[in-house]
C-alpha atoms as a PDB file:
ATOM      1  CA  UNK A   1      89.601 225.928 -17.461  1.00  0.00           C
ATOM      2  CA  UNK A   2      86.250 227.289 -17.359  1.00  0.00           C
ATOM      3  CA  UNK A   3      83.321 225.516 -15.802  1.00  0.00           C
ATOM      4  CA  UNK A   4      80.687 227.956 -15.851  1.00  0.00           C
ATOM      5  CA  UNK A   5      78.087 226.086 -17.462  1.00  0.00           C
ATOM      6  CA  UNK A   6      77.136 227.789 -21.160  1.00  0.00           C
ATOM      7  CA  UNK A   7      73.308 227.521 -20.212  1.00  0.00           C
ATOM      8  CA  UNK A   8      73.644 229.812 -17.465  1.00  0.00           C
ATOM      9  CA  UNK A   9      76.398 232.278 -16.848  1.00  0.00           C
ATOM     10  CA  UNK A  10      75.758 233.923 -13.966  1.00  0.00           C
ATOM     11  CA  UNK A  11      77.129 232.738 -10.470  1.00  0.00           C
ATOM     12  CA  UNK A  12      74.337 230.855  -8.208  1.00  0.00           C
ATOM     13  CA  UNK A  13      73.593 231.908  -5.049  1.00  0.00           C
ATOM     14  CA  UNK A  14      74.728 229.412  -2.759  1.00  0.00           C
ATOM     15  CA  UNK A  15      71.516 229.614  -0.548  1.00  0.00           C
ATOM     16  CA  UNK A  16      69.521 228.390  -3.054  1.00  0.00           C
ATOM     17  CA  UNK A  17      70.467 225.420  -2.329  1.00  0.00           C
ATOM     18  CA  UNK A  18      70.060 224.988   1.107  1.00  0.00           C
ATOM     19  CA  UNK A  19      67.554 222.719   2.749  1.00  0.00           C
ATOM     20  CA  UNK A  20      66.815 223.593   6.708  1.00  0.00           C
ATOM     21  CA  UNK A  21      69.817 225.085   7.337  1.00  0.00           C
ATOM     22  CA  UNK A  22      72.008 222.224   5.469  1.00  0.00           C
ATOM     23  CA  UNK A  23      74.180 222.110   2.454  1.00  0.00           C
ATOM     24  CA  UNK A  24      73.496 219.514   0.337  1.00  0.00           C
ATOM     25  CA  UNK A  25      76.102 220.120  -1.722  1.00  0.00           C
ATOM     26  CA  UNK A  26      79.127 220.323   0.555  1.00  0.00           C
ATOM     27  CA  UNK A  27      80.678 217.435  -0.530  1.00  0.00           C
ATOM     28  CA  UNK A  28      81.542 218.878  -3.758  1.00  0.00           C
ATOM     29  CA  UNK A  29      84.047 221.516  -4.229  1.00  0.00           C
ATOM     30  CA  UNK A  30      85.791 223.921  -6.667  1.00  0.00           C
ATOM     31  CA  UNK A  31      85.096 223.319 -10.206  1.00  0.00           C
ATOM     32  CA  UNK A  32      82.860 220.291 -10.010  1.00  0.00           C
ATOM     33  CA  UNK A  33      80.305 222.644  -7.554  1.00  0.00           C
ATOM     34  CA  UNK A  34      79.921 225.567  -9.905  1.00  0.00           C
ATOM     35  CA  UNK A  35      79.164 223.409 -12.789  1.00  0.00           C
ATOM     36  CA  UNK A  36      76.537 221.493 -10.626  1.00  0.00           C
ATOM     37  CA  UNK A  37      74.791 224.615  -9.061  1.00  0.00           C
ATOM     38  CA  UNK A  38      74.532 226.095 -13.141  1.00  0.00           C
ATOM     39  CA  UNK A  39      73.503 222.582 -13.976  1.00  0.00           C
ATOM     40  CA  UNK A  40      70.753 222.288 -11.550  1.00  0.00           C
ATOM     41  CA  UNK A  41      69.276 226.218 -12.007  1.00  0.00           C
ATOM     42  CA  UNK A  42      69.245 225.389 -15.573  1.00  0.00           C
ATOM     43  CA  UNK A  43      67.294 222.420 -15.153  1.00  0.00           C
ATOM     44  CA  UNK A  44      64.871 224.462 -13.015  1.00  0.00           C
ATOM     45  CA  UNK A  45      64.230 226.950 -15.751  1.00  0.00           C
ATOM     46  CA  UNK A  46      63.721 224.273 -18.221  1.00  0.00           C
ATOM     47  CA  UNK A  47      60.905 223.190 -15.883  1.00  0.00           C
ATOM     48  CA  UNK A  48      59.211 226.021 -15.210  1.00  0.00           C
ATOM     49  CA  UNK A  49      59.528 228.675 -18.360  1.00  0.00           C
ATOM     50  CA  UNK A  50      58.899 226.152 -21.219  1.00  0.00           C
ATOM     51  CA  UNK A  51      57.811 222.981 -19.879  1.00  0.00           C
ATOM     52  CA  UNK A  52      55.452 225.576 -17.845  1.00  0.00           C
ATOM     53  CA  UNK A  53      55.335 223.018 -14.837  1.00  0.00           C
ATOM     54  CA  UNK A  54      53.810 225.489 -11.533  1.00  0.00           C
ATOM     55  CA  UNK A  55      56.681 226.485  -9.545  1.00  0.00           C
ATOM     56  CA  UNK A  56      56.203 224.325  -6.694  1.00  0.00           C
ATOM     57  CA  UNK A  57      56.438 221.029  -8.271  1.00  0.00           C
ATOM     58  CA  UNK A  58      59.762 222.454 -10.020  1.00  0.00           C
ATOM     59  CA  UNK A  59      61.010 223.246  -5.933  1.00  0.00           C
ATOM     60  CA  UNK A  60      59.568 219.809  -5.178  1.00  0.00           C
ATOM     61  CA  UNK A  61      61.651 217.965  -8.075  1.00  0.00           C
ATOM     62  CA  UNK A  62      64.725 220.325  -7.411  1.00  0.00           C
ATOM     63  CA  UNK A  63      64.832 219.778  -3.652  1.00  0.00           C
ATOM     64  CA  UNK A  64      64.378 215.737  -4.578  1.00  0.00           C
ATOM     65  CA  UNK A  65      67.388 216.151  -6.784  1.00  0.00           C
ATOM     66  CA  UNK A  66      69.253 217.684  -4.535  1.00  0.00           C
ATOM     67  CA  UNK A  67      68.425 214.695  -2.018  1.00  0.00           C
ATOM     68  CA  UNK A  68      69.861 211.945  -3.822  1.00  0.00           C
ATOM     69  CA  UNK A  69      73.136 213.907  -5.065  1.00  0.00           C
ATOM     70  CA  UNK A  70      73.793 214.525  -0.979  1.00  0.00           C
ATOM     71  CA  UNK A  71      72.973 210.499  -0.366  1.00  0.00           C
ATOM     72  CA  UNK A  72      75.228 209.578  -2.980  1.00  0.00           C
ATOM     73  CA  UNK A  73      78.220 212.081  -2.514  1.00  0.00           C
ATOM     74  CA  UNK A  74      78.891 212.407  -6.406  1.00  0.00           C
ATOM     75  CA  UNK A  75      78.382 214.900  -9.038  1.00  0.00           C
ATOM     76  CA  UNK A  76      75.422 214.323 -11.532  1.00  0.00           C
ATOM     77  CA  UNK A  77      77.714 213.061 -13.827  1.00  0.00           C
ATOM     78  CA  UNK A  78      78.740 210.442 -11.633  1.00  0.00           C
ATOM     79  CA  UNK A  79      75.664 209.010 -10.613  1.00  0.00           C
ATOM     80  CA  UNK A  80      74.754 205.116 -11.082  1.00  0.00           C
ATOM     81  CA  UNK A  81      71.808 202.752 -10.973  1.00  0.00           C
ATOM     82  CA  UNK A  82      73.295 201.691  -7.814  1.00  0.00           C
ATOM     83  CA  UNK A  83      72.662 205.053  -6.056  1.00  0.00           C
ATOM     84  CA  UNK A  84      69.092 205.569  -6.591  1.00  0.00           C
ATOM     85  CA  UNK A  85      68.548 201.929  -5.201  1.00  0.00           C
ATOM     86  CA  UNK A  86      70.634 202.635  -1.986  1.00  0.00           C
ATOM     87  CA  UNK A  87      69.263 205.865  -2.165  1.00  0.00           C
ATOM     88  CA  UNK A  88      65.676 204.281  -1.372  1.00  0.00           C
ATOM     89  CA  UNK A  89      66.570 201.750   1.055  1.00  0.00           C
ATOM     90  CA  UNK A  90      68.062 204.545   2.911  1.00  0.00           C
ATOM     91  CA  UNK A  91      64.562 205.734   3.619  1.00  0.00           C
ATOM     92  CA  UNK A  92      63.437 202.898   4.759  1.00  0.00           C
ATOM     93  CA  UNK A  93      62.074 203.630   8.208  1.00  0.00           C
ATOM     94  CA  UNK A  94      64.314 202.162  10.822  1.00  0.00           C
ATOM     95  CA  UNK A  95      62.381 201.362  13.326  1.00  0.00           C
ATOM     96  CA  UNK A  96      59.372 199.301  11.261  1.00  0.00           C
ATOM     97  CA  UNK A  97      61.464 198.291   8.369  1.00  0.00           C
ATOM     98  CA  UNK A  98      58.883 199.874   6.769  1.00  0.00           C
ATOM     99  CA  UNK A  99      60.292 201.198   3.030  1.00  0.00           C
ATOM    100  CA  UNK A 100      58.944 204.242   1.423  1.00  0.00           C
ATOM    101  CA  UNK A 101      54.972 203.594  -0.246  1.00  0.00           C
ATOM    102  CA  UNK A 102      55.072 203.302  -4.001  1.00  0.00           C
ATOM    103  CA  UNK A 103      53.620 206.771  -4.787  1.00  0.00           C
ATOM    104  CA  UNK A 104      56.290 208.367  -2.589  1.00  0.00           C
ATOM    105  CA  UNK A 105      58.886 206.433  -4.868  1.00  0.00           C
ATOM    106  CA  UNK A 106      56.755 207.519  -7.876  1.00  0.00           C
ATOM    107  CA  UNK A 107      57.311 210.745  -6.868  1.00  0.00           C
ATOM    108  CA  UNK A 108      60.927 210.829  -6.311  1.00  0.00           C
ATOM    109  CA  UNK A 109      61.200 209.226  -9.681  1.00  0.00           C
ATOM    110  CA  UNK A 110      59.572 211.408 -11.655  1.00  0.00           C
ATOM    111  CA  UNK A 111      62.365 213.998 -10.474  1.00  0.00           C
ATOM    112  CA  UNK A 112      64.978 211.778 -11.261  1.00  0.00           C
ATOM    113  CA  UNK A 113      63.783 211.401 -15.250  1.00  0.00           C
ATOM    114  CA  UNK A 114      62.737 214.495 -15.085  1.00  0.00           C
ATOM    115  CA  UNK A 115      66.631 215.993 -14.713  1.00  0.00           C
ATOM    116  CA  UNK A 116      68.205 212.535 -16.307  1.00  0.00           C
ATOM    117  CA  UNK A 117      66.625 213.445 -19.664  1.00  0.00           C
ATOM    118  CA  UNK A 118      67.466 217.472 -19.052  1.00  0.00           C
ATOM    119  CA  UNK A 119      70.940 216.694 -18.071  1.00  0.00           C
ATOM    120  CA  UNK A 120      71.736 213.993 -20.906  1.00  0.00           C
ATOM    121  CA  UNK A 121      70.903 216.138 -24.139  1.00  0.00           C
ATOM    122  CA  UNK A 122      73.883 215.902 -26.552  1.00  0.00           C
ATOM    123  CA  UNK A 123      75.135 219.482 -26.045  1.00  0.00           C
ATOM    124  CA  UNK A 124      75.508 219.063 -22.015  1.00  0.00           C
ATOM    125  CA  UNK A 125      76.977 215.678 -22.226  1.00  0.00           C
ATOM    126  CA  UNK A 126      79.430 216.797 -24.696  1.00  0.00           C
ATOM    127  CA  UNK A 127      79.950 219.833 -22.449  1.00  0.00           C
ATOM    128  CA  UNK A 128      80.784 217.163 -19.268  1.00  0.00           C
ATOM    129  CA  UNK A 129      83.148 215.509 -20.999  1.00  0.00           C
ATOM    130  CA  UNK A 130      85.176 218.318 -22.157  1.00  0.00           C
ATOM    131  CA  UNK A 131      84.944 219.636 -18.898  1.00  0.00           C
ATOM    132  CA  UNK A 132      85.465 216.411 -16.327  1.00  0.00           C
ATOM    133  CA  UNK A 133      86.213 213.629 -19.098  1.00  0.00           C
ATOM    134  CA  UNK A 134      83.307 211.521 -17.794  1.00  0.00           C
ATOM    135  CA  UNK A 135      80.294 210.584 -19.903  1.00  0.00           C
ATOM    136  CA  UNK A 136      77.116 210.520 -17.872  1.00  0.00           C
ATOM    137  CA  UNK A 137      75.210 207.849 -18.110  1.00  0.00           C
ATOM    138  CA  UNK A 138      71.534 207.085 -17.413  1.00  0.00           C
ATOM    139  CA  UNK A 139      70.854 206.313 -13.155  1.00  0.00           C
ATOM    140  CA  UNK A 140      66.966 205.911 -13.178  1.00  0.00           C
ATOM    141  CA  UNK A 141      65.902 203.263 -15.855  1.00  0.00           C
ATOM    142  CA  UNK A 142      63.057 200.609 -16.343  1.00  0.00           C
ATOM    143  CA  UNK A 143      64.813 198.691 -13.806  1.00  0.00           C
ATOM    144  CA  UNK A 144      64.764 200.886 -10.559  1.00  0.00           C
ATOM    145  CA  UNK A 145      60.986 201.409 -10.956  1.00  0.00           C
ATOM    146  CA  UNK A 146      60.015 197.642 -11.908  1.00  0.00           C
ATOM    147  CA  UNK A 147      58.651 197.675  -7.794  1.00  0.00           C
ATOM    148  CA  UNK A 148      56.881 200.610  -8.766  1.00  0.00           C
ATOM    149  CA  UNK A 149      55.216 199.518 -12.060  1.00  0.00           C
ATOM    150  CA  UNK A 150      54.070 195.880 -10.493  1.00  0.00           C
ATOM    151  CA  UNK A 151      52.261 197.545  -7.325  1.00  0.00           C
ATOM    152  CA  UNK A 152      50.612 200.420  -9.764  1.00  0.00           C
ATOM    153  CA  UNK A 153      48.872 197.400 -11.913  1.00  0.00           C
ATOM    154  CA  UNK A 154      46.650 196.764  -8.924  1.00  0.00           C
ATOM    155  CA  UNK A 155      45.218 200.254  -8.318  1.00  0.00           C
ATOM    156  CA  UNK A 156      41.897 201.081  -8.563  1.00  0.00           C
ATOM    157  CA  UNK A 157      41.128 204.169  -9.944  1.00  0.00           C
ATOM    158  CA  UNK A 158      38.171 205.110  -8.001  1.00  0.00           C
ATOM    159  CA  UNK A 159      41.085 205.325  -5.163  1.00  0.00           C
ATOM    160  CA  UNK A 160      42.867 208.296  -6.616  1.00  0.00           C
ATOM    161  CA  UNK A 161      41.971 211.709  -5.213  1.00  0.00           C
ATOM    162  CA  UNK A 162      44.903 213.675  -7.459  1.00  0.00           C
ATOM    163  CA  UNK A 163      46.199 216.511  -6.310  1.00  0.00           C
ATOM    164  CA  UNK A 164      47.708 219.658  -9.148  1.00  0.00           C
ATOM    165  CA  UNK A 165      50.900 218.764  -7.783  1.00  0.00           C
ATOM    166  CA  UNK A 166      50.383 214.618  -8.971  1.00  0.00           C
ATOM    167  CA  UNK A 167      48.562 215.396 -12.102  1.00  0.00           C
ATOM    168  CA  UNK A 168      51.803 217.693 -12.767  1.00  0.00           C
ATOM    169  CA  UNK A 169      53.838 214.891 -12.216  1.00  0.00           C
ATOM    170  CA  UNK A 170      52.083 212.709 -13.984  1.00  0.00           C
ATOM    171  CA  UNK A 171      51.726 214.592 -17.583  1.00  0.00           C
ATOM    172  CA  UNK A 172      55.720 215.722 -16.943  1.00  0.00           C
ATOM    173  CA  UNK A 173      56.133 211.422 -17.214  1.00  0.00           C
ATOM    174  CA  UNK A 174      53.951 210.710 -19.885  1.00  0.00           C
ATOM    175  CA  UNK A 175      55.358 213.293 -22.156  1.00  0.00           C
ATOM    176  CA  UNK A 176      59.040 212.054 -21.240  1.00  0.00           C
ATOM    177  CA  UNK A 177      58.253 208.289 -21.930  1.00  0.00           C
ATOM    178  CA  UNK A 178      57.052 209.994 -25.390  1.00  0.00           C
ATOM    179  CA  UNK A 179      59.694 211.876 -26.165  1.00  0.00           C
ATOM    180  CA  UNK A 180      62.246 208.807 -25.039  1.00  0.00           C
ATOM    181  CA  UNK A 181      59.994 205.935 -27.465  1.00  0.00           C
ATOM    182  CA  UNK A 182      60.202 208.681 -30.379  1.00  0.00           C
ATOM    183  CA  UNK A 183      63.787 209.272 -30.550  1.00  0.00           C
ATOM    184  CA  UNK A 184      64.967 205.973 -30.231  1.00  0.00           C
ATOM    185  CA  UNK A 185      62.195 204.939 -32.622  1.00  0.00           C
ATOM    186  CA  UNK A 186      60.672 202.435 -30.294  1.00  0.00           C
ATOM    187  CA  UNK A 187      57.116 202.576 -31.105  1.00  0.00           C
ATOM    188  CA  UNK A 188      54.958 199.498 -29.817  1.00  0.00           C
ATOM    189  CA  UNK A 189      52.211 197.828 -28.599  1.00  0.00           C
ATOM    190  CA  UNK A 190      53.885 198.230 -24.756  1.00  0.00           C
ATOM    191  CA  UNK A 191      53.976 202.321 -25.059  1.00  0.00           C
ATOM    192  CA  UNK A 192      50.648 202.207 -26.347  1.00  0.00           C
ATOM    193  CA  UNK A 193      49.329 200.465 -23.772  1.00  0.00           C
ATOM    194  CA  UNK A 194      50.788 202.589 -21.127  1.00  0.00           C
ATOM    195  CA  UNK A 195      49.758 205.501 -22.908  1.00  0.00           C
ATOM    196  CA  UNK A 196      45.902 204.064 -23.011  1.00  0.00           C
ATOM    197  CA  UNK A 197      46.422 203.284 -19.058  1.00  0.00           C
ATOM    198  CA  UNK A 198      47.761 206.399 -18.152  1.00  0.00           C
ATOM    199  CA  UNK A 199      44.772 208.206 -19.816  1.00  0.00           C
ATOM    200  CA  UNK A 200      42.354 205.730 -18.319  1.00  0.00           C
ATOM    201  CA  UNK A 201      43.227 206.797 -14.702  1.00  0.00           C
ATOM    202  CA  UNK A 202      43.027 209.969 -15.685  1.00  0.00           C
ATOM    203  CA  UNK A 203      39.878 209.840 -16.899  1.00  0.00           C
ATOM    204  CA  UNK A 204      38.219 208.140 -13.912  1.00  0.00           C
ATOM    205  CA  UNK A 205      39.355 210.693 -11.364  1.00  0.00           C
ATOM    206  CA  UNK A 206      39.416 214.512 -12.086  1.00  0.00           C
ATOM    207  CA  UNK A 207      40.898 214.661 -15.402  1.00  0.00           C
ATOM    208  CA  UNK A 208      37.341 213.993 -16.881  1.00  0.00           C
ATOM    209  CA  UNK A 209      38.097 216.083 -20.049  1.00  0.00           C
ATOM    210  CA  UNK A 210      41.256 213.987 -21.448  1.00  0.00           C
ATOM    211  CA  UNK A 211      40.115 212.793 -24.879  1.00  0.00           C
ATOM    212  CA  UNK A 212      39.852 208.996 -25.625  1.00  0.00           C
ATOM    213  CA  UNK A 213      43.177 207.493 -26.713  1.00  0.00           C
ATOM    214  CA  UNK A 214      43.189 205.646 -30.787  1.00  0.00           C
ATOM    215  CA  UNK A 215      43.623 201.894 -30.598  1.00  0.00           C
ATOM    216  CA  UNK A 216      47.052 200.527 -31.096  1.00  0.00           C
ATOM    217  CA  UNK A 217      46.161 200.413 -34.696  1.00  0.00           C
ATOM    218  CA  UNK A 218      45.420 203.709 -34.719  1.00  0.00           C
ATOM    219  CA  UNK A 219      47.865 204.927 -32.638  1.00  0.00           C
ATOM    220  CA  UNK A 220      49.675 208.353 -34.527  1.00  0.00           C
ATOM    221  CA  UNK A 221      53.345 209.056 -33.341  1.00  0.00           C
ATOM    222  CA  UNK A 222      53.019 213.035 -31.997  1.00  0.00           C
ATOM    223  CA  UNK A 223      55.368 215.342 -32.729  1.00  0.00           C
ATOM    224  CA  UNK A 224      57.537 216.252 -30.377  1.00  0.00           C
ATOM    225  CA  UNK A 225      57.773 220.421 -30.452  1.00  0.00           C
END
C-alpha cells in the first residue's frame, strides 16, 4: 500500500521536523508518519506559495501544528475537539494556575484552522480514507474559541500595536471564515458583523488604508479565487 501522499512525492527530511533537539513526531510510525510528514510540507507550501503568507508565520503555524499533534499522540486524522481543549489546559502555567492569555490562544488557533481547512478538502479526505479508513473530522470549531471570542468583545482598539506577523494572522482568518460561510452558503447578519469588526480594528491601528466595509444590506458575497 502506498502512503506517499499524491501532493508531494518526495521523501521529507526528518529534521524538518524537529523542535530543539526533539521529535515531535515519534509517536507515530511506519505508514501513518510518512503520510503525516507529506501532509504537513504540503500544508506549508499551500501557505507560503499561493496563500503568499511570509515564511515565518508559515514556521510559526507549522511548529504550532506540530505542538498539538505531539500533546495529543494521534495522527491528523485522528484528532478531536477534545484534544485542542486538553491541549490548552496543558499550558496552563503550573505554578500560578495561570492559563495561556487570549491572544496567545488566538494565535495557536489560527494554526489550527489554518491546516483543518487545508487538510479537510475533498481530495485529501478521500485520500485518508482509502489510505487509513478514518474520515477526519473537524478539531477546532466555534466551540473551542467561544473563551476567545467573549474576551476579544472587550478590546479596545487603541490597545493594539499589531505586529506583520498578527496582521498575517489575522487576514489568513478572515479570509477562512469567508471561504467556510460561502461554501456552506451561510451568509448572515453574524458574518457580516464580524467582517465589519474585524475591519474596524484594523482600521484604528496600522491598517489605516482598509476600505470601509458595505452595510449588511449591502453586503456582496466575494468570490472566492
Amino acid at each position: 500500500m502506498s502512503t506517499i501522499s499524491p501532493f508531494n512525492t518526495a521523501q521529507p527530511k526528518e529534521s524538518a521536523n524537529n523542535q530543539g533537539g526533539v521529535d515531535p513526531l515519534e509517536f507515530l510510525k511506519g505508514d501513518a508518519r510518512t503520510y503525516t510528514e507529506n501532509l504537513l510540507s504540503d500544508w506549508y507550501a499551500n501557505m507560503l506559495h499561493l496563500q503568499k503568507n511570509k515564511k515565518k508565520t508559515c514556521e510559526h503555524h507549522k511548529a504550532n501544528m506540530l505542538r498539538l499533534l505531539r500533546h495529543a499522540s494521534v495522527p491528523p486524522w485522528g484528532l478531536k475537539k477534545d484534544h485542542v481543549t486538553r491541549f490548552f489546559e496543558s499550558r496552563t502555567n503550573q505554578q500560578t494556575g495561570q492559563p495561556l492569555s487570549t491572544s496567545t490562544v488566538a494565535v495557536y488557533c489560527s494554526s489550527f484552522r489554518s491546516f483543518q481547512a487545508f487538510a479537510l478538502e475533498l481530495d485529501r479526505v478521500n485520500e485518508i480514507v482509502r489510505q487509513f479508513g478514518v474520515r477526519p473530522a473537524e478539531f477546532i470549531t466555534e466551540e473551542n474559541s467561544i473563551g476567545v471570542k467573549k474576551e476579544k468583545s472587550g478590546w479596545s482598539p487603541k490597545s493594539w500595536a499589531l505586529t506583520d506577523e498578527q496582521i498575517d494572522m489575522i487576514d489568513q482568518q478572515f479570509r477562512y471564515e469567508i471561504t467556510v460561510n460561502v461554501i456552506n452558503l451561510r451568509p448572515n447578519s453574524l458574518f457580516c458583523r464580524k467582517i465589519s469588526s474585524i475591519h474596524h480594528h484594523l482600521k484604528e491601528s496600522e491598517m489605516n488604508s482598509v476600505p470601509a466595509v458595505p452595510t449588511t444590506d449591502q453586503a456582496v458575497l466575494p468570490k472566492i479565487i
